[in-house]
C-alpha atoms as a PDB file:
ATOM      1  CA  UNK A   1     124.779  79.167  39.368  1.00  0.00           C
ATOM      2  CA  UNK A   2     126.728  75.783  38.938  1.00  0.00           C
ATOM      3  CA  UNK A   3     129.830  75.560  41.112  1.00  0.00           C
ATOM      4  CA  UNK A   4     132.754  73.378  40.258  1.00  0.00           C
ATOM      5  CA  UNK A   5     134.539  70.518  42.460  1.00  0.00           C
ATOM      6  CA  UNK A   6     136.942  73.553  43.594  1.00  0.00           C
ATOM      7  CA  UNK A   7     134.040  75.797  44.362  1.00  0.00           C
ATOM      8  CA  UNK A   8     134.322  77.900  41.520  1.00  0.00           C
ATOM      9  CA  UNK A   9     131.059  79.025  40.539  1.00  0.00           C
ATOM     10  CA  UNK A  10     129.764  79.967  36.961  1.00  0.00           C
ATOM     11  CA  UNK A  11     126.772  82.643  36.835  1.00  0.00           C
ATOM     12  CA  UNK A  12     123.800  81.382  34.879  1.00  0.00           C
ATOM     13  CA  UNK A  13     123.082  83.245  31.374  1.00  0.00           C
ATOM     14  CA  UNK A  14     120.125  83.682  29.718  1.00  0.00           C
ATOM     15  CA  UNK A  15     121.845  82.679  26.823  1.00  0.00           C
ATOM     16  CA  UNK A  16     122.741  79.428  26.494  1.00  0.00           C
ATOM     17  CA  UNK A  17     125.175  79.069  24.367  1.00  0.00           C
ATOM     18  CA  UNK A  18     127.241  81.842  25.951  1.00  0.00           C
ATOM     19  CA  UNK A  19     126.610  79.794  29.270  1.00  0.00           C
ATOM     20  CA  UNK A  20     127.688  76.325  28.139  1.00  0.00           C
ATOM     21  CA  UNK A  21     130.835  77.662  26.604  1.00  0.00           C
ATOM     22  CA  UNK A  22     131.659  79.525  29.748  1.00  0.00           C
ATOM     23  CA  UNK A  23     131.183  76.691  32.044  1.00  0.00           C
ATOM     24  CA  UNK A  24     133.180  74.380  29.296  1.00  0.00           C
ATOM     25  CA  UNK A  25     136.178  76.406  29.119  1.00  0.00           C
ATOM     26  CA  UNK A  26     135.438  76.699  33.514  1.00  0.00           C
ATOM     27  CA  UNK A  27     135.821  72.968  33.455  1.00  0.00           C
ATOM     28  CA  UNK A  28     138.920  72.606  31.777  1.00  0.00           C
ATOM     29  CA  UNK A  29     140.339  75.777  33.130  1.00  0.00           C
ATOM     30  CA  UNK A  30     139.303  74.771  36.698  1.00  0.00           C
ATOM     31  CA  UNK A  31     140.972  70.566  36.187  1.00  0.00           C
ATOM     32  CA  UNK A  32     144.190  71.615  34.072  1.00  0.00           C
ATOM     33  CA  UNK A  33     145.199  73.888  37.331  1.00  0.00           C
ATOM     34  CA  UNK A  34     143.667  71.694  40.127  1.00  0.00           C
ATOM     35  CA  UNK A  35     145.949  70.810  42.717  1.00  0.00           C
ATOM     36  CA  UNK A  36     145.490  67.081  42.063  1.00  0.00           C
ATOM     37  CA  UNK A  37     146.930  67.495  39.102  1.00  0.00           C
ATOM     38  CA  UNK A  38     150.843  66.038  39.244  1.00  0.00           C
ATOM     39  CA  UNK A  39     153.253  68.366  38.336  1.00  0.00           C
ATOM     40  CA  UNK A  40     156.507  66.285  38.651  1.00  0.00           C
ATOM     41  CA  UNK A  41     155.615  63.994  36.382  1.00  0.00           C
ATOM     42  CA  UNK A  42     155.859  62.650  32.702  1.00  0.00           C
ATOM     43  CA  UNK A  43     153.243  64.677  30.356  1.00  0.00           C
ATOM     44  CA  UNK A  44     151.387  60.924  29.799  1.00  0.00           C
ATOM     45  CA  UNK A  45     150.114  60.735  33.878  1.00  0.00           C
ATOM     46  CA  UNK A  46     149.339  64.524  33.959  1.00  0.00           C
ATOM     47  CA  UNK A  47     147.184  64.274  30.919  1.00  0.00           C
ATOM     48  CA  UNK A  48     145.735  61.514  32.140  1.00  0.00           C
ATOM     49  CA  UNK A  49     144.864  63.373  35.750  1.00  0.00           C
ATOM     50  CA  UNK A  50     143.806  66.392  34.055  1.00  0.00           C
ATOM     51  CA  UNK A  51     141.070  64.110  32.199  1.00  0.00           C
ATOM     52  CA  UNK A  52     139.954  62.466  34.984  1.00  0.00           C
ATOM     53  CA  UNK A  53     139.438  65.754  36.750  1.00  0.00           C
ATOM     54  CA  UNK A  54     137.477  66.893  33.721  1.00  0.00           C
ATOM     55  CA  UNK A  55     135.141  63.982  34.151  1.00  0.00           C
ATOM     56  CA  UNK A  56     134.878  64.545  37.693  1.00  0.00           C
ATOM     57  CA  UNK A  57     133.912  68.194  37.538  1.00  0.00           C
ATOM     58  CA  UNK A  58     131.215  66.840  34.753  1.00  0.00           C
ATOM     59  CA  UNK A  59     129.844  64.679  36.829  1.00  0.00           C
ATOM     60  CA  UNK A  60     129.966  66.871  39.827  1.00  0.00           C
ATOM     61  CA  UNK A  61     127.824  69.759  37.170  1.00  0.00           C
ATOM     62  CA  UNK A  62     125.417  66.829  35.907  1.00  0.00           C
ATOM     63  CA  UNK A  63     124.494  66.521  39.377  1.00  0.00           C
ATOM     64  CA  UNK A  64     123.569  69.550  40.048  1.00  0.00           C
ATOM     65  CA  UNK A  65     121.704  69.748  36.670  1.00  0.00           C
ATOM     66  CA  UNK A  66     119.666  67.110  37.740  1.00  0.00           C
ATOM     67  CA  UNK A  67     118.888  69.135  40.916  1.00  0.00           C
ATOM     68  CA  UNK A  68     117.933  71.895  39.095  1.00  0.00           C
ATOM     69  CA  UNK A  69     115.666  69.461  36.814  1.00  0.00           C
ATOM     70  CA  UNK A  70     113.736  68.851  39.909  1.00  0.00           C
ATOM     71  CA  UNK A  71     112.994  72.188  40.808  1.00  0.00           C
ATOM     72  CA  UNK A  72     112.673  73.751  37.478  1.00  0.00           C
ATOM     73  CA  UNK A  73     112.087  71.268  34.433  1.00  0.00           C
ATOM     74  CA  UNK A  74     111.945  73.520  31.655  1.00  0.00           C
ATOM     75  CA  UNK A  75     115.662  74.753  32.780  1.00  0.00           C
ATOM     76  CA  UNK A  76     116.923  71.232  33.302  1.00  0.00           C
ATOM     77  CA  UNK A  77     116.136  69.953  29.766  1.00  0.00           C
ATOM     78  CA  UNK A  78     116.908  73.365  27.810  1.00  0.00           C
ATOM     79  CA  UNK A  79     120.697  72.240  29.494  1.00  0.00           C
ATOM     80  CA  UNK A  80     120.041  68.970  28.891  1.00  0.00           C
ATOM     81  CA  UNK A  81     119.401  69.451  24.799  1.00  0.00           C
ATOM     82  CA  UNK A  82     122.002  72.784  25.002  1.00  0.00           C
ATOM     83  CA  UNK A  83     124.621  70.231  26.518  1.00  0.00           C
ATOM     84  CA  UNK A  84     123.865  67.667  23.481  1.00  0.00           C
ATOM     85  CA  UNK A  85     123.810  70.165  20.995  1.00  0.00           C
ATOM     86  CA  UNK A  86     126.470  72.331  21.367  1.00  0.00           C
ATOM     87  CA  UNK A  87     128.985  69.000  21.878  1.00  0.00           C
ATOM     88  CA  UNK A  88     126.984  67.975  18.305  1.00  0.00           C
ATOM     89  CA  UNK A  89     128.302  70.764  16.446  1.00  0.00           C
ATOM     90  CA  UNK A  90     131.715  70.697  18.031  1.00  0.00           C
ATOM     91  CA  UNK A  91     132.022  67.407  16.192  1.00  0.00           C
ATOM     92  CA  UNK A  92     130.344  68.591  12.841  1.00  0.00           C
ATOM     93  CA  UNK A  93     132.785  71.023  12.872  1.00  0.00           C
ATOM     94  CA  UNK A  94     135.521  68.478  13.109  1.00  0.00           C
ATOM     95  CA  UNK A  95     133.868  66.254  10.851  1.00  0.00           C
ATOM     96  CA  UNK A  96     133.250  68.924   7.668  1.00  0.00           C
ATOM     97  CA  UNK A  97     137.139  68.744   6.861  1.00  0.00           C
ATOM     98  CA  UNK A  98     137.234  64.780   7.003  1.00  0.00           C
ATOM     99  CA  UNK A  99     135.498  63.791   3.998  1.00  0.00           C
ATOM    100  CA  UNK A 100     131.805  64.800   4.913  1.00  0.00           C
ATOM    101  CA  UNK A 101     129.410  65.662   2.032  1.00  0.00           C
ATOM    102  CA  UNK A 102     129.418  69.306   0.629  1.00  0.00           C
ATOM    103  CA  UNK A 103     126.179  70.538   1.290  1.00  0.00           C
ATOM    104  CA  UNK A 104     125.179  69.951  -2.675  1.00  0.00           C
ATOM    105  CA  UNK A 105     125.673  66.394  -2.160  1.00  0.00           C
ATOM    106  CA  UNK A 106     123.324  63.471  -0.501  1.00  0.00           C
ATOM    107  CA  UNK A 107     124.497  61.751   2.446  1.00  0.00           C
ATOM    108  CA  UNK A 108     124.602  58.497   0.819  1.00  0.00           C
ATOM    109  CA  UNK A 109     127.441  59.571  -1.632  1.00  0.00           C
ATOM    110  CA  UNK A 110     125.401  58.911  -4.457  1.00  0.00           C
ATOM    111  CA  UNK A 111     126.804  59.411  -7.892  1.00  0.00           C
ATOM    112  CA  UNK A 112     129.980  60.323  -6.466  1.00  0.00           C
ATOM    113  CA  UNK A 113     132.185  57.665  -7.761  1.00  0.00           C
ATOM    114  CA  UNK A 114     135.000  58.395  -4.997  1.00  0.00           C
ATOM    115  CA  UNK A 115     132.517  57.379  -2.540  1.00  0.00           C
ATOM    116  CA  UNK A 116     132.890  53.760  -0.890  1.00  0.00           C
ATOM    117  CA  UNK A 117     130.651  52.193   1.173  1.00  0.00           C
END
């Protein structure tokens, strides 16, 4: 179980990908209502609060991941490389409409005469 700054605890699942979109969306959930977050304010400061409460809650789960690592290495690096790859393929997915090579093509452009380098 990983617990947020606000005690709010996320229940391990077998499968990771389930688990590390569960506690993402528990992350951002959990900061966008925290009660550090100014509510009288312009939109600028309480986007900014809400991201710095994001980053604490990360740091406050990396923690405890690294915790974990110590007592059970396998489950601390499957995190680890889940952490890295889901966040990978969030930003593939974001990439493939920008201009990223169809799957027919080389990643150097080659012989596409549109490509510059």
């Amino acid at each position: 179980m990983i617990k947020l700054k606000n005690g709010y605890e996320v229940p391990y699942n077998r499968d990771i990908d389930a688990f590390l979109n569960t506690l993402a969306r528990s992350i951002i959930r959990e900061s966008i209502h925290s009660p550090m977050i100014p509510q009288d304010t312009s939109e600028d400061v309480r986007y900014e609060a809400v991201l710095r409460e994001i980053m604490d809650n990360c740091i406050y789960v990396t923690h405890q991941i690294f915790e974990l690592y110590k007592k059970d290495e396998n489950a601390g690096k499957l995190l680890a490389t889940g952490f890295l790859f889901n966040f990978v393929i969030l930003l593939f997915q974001t990439m493939e409409g920008s201009g990223m090579p169809s799957a027919g093509t080389t990643a150097s452009g080659a012989g596409d005469p549109e490509t510059t380098h």
